[in-house]
Each structure stands twice: as C-alpha cells, then as structure tokens.
N, C-alpha and C. Protein backbone atom coordinates (compact mmCIF):
# COMPACT_ATOMS: atom_id res chain seq x y z
N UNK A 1 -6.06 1.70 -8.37
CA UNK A 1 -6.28 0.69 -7.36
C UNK A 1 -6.14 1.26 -5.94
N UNK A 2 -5.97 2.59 -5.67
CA UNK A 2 -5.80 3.13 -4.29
C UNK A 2 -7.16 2.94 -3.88
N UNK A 3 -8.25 2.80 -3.88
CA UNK A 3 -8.95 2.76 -2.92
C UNK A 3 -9.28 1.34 -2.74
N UNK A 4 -8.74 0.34 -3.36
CA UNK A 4 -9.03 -1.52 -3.23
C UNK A 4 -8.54 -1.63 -2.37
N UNK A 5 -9.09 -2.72 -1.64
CA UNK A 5 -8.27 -3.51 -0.71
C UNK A 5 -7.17 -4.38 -1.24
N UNK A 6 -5.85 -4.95 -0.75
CA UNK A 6 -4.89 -5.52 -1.12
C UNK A 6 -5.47 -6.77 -0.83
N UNK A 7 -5.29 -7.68 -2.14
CA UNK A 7 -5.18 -9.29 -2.21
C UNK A 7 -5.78 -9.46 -3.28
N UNK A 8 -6.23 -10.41 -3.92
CA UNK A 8 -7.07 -10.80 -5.11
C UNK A 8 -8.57 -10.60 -5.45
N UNK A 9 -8.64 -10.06 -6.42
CA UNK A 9 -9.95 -9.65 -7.16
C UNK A 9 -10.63 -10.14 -8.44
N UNK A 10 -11.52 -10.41 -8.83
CA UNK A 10 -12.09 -10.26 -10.14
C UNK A 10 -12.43 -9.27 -10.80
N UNK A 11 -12.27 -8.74 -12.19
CA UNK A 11 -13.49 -8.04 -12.85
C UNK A 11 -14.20 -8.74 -13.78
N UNK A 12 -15.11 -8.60 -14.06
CA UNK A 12 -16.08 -8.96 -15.43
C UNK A 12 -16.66 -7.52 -15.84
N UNK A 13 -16.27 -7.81 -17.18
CA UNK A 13 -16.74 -6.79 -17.88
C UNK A 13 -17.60 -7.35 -18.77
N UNK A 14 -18.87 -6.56 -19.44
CA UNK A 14 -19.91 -6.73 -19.87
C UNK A 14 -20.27 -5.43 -21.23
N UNK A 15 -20.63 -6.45 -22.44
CA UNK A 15 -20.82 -5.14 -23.49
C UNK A 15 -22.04 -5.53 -23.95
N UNK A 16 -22.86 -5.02 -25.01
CA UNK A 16 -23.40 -5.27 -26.08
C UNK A 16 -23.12 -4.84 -27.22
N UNK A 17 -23.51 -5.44 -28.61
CA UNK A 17 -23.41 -4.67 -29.22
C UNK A 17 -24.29 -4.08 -29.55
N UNK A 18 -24.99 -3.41 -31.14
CA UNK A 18 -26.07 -2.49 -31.73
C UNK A 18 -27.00 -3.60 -31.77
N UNK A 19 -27.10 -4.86 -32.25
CA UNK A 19 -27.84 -5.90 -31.85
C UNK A 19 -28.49 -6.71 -30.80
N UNK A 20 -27.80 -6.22 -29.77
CA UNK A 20 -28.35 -7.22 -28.22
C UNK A 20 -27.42 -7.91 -27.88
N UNK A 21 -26.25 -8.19 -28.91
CA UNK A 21 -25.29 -9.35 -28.54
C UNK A 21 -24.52 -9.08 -27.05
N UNK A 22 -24.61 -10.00 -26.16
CA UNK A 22 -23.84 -10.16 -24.76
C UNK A 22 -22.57 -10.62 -25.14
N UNK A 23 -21.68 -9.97 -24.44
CA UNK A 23 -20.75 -10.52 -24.66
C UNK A 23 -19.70 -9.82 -23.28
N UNK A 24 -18.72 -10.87 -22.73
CA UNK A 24 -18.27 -10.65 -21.09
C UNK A 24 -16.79 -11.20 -21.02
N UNK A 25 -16.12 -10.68 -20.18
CA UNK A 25 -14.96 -11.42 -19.98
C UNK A 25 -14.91 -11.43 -18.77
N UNK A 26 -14.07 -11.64 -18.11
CA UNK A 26 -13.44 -11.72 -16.40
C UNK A 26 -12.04 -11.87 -16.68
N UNK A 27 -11.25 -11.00 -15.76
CA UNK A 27 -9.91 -11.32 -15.35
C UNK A 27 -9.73 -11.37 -14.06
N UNK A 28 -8.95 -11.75 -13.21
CA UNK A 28 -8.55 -12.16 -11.87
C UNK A 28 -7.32 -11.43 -11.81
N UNK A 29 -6.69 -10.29 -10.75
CA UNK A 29 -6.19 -9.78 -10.73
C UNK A 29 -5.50 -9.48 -9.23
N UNK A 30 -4.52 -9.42 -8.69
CA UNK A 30 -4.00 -9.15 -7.20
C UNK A 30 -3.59 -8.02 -7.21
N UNK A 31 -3.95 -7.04 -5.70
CA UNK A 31 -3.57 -5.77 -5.68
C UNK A 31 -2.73 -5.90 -4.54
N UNK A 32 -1.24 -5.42 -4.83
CA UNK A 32 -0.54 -5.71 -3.49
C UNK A 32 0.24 -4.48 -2.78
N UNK A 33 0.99 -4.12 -2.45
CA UNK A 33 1.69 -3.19 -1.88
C UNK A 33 2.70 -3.38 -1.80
N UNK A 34 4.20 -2.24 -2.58
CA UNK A 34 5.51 -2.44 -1.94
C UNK A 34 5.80 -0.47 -1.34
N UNK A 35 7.46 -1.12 -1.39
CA UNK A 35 7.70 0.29 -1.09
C UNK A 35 7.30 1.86 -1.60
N UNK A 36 7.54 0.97 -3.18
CA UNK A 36 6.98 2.51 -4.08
C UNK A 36 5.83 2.77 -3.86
N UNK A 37 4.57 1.61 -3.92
CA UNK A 37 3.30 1.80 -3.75
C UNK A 37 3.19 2.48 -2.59
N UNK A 38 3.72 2.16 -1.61
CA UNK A 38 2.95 2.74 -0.14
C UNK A 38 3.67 4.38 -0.17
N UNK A 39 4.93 4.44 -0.39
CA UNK A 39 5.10 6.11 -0.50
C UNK A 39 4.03 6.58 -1.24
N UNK A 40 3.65 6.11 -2.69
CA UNK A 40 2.63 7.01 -2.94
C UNK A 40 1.48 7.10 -2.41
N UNK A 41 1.15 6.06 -1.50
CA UNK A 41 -0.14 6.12 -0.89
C UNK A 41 -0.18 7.20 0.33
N UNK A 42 1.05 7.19 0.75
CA UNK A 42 1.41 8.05 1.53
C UNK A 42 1.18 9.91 1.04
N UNK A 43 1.84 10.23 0.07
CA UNK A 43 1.73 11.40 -0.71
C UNK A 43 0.49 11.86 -1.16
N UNK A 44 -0.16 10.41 -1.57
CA UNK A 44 -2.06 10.86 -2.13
C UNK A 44 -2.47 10.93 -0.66
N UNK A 45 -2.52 10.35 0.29
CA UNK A 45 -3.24 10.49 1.49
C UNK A 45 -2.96 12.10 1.54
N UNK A 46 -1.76 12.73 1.68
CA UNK A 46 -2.14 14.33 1.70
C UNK A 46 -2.61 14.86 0.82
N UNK A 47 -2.27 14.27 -0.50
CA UNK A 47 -2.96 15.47 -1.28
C UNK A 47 -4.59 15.25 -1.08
N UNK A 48 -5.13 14.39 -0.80
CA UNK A 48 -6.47 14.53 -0.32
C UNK A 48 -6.84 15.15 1.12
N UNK A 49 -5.83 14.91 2.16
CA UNK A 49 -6.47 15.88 3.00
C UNK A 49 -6.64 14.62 4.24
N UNK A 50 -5.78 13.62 3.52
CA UNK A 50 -5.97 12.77 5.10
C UNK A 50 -4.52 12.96 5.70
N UNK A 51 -3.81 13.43 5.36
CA UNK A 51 -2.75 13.99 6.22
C UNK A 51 -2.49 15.69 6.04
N UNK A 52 -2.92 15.63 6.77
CA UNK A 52 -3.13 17.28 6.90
C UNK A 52 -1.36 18.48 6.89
N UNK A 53 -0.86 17.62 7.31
CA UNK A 53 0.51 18.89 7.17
C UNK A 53 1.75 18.46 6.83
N UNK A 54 2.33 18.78 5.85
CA UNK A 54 3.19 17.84 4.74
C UNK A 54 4.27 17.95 5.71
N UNK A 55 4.62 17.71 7.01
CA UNK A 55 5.60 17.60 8.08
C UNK A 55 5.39 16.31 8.51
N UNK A 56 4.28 16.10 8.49
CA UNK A 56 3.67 14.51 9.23
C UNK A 56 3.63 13.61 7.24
N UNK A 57 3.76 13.89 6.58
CA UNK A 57 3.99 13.64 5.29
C UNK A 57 5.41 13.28 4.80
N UNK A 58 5.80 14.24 5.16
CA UNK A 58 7.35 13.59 4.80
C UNK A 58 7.95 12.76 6.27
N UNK A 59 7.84 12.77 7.31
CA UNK A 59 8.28 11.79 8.01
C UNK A 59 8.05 10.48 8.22
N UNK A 60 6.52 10.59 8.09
CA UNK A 60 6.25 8.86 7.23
C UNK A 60 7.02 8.34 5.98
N UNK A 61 7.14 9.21 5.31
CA UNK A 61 8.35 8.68 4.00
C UNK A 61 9.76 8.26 4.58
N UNK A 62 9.62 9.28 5.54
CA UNK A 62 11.08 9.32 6.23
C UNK A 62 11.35 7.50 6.65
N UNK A 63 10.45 7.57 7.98
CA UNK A 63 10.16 6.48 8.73
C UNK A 63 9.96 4.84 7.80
N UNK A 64 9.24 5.31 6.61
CA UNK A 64 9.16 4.17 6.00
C UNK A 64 10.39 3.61 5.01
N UNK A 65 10.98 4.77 4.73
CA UNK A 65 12.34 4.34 4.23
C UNK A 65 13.52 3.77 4.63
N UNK A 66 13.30 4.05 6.47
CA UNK A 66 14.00 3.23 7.42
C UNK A 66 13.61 1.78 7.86
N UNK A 67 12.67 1.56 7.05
CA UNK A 67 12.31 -0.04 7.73
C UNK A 67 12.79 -1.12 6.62
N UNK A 68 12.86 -0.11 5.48
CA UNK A 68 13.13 -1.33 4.30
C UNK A 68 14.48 -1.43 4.56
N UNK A 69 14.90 -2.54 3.97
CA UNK A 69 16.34 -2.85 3.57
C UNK A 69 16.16 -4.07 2.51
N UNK A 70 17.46 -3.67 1.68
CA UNK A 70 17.49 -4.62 0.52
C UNK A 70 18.49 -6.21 1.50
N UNK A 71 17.53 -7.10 0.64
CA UNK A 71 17.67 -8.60 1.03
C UNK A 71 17.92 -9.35 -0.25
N UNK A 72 18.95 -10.22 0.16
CA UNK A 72 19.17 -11.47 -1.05
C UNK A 72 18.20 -11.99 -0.80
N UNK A 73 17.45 -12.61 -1.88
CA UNK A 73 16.75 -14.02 -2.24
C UNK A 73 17.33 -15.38 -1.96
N UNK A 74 16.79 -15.93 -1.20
CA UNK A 74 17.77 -17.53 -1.03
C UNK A 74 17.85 -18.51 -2.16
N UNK A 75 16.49 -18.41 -3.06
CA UNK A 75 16.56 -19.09 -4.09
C UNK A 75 17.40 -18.50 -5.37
N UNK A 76 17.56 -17.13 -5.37
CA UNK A 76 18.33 -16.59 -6.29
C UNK A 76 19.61 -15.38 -5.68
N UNK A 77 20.77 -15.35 -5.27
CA UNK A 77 21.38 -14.83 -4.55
C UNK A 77 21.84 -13.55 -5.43
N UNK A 78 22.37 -14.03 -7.40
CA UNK A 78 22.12 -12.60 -7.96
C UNK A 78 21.21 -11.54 -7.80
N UNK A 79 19.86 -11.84 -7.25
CA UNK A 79 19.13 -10.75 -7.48
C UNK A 79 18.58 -10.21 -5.60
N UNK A 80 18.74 -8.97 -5.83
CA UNK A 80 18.29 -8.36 -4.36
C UNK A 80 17.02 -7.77 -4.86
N UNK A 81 16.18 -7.92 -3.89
CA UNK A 81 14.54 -7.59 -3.53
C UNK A 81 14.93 -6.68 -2.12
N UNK A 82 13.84 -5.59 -2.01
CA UNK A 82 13.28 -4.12 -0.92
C UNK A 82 12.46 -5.56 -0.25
N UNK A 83 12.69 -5.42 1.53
CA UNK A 83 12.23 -6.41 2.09
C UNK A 83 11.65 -5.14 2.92
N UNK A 84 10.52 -5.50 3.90
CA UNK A 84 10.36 -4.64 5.08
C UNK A 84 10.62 -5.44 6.54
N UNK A 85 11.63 -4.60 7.13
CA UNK A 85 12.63 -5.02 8.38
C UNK A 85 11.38 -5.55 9.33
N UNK A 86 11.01 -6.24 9.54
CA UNK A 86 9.70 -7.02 10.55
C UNK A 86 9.74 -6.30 11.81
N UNK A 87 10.60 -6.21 12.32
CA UNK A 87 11.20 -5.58 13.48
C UNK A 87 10.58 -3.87 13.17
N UNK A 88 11.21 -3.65 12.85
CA UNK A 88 10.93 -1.86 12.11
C UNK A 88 10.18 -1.63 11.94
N UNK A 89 9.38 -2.53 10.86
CA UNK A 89 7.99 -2.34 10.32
C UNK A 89 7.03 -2.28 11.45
N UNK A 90 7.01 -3.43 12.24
CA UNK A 90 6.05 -2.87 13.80
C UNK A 90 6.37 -1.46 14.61
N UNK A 91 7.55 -1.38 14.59
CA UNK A 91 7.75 0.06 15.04
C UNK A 91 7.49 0.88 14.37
N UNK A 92 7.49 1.08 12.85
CA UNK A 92 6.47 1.88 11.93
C UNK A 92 5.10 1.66 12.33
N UNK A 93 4.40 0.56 12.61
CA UNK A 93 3.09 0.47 12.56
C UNK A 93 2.70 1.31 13.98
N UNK A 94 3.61 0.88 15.68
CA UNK A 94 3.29 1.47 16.61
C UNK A 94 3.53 3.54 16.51
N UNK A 95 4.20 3.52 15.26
CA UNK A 95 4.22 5.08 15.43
C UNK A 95 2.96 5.74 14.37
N UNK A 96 2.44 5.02 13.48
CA UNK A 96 1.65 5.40 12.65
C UNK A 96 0.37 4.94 13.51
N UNK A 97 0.12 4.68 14.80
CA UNK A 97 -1.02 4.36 15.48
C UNK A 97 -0.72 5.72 16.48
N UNK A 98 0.25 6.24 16.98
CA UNK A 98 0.37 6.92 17.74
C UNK A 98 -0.08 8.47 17.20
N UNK A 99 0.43 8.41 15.55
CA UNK A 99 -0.16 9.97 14.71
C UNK A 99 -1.28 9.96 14.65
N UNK A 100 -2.18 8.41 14.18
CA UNK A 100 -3.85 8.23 14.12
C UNK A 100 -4.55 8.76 15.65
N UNK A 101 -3.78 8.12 16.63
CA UNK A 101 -4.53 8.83 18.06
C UNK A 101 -4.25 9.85 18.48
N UNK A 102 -3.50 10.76 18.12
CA UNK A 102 -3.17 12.32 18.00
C UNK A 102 -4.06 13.47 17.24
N UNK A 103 -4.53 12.49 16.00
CA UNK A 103 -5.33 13.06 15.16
C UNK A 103 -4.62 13.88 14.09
N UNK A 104 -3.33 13.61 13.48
CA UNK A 104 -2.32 14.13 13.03
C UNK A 104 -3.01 13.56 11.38
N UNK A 105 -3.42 12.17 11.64
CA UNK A 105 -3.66 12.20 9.88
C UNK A 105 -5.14 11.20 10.70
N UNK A 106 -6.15 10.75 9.27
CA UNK A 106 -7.21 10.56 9.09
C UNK A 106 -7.27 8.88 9.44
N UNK A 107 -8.38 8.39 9.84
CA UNK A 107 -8.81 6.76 9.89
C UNK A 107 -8.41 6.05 8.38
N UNK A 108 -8.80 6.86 7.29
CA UNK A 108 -8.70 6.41 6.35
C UNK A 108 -7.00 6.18 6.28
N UNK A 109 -6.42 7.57 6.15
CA UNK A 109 -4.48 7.07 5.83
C UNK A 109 -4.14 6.10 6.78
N UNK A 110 -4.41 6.05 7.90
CA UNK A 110 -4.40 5.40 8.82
C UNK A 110 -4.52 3.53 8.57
N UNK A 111 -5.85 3.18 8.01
CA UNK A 111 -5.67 2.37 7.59
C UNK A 111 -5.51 1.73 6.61
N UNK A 112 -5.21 2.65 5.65
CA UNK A 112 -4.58 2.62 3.82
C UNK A 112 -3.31 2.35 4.49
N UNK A 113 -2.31 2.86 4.98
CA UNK A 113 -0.86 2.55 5.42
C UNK A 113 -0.35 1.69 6.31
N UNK A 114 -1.62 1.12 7.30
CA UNK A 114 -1.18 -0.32 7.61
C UNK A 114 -1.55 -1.41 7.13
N UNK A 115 -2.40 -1.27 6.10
CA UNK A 115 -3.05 -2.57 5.23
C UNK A 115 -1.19 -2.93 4.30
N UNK A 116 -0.86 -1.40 4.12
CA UNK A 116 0.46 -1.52 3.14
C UNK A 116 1.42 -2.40 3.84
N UNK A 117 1.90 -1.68 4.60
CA UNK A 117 2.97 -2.26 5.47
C UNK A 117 2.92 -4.07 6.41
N UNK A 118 1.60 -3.90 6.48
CA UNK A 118 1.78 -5.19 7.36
C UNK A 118 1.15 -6.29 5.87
N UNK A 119 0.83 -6.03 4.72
CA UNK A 119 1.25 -6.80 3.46
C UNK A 119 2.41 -6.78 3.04
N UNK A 120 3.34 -5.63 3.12
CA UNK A 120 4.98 -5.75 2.79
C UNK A 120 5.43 -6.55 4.09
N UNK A 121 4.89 -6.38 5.41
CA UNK A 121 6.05 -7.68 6.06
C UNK A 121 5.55 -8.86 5.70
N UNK A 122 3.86 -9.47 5.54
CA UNK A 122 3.79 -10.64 5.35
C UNK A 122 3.98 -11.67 4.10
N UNK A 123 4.31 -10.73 2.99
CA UNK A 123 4.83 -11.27 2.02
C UNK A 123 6.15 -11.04 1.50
C-alpha cells in the first residue's frame, strides 16, 4: 500500500473460469498511517533514492519519534494509544518542508510523509 493514497478504497477483482464463467468480488478497504507505518515510509523513501543520505534518514526518524507521545483514551483509560503531539507534528511538518526546499530529499518523500503525519494528527 506505499504508493496509495491514505483513506478508503475499493478493489474488485474479476476471474473466469475454463468456461467463460464471470465471476467478481469487491472489498472496501482503508489505508491509513501510524507511527510504525510512517517510519517505514520513511526508510523505503531512502532505499529508493528519495532521500538521498541516510543522515537526513535517520533524523526524520529521529524528529518523528519526538512528536509522538503515548495518550490515554477517554473512553477507555486501561488502554494507551501513540498519539501525534499536534503541536510537534506541525513543527515536524515545518521542518520536513524546509529539507524538501533544500533539496535534501525528493517531492515524492516529501509528500508521502506529510500525507502520513498530518493523517496521524487528524485522526
């Protein structure tokens, strides 16, 4: 799912058999983004070559590991959920605009990693 856009999708799939028979399904499916997801999106962006020098690679990990913090649930107070700090997270986003206009990593990581992040603050 790394190259989808995040939010809801369909597939339909389509067979025949040795006869002609049609036959199809569809599932409906959401592609979303958390912490784990976006580090790795982060890591594939270099290994393809949209972040060019695993210095600007690991400090986005860096940087993005500073915005999360674990949060109680109000509806369930046993269980803690990885939230992204709203606050932080824009300051992640204004520094990951500042590497894109440097030319440090690619349009593409660029906007693979804020589609992530600004879906981890809005949900």
């Amino acid at each position: 799912m790394f190259f989808e856009k995040l939010g809801s999708h369909e597939i339909t799939v389509s067979a025949y058999d040795n006869a002609g028979n049609l036959a199809q399904a569809q599932q409906q499916f959401t592609v979303s983004a958390d912490e784990t997801s976006t580090i790795n999106n982060i890591e594939r962006a270099y290994e393809l070559g949209w972040i060019e020098k695993e210095s600007i690679e690991n400090h986005l990990i860096k940087d993005l590991e500073a915005v999360i913090k674990l949060e109680a649930r109000e509806e369930q107070t046993d269980k803690i959920e990885l939230k992204i700090d709203k606050i932080l997270g824009k300051k992640f986003l204004d520094e990951l605009e500042k590497k894109y206009q440097k030319q440090l990593i690619t349009v593409a990581a660029y906007n693979l990693l804020k589609e992530d992040v600004e879906w981890m603050m809005n949900h």
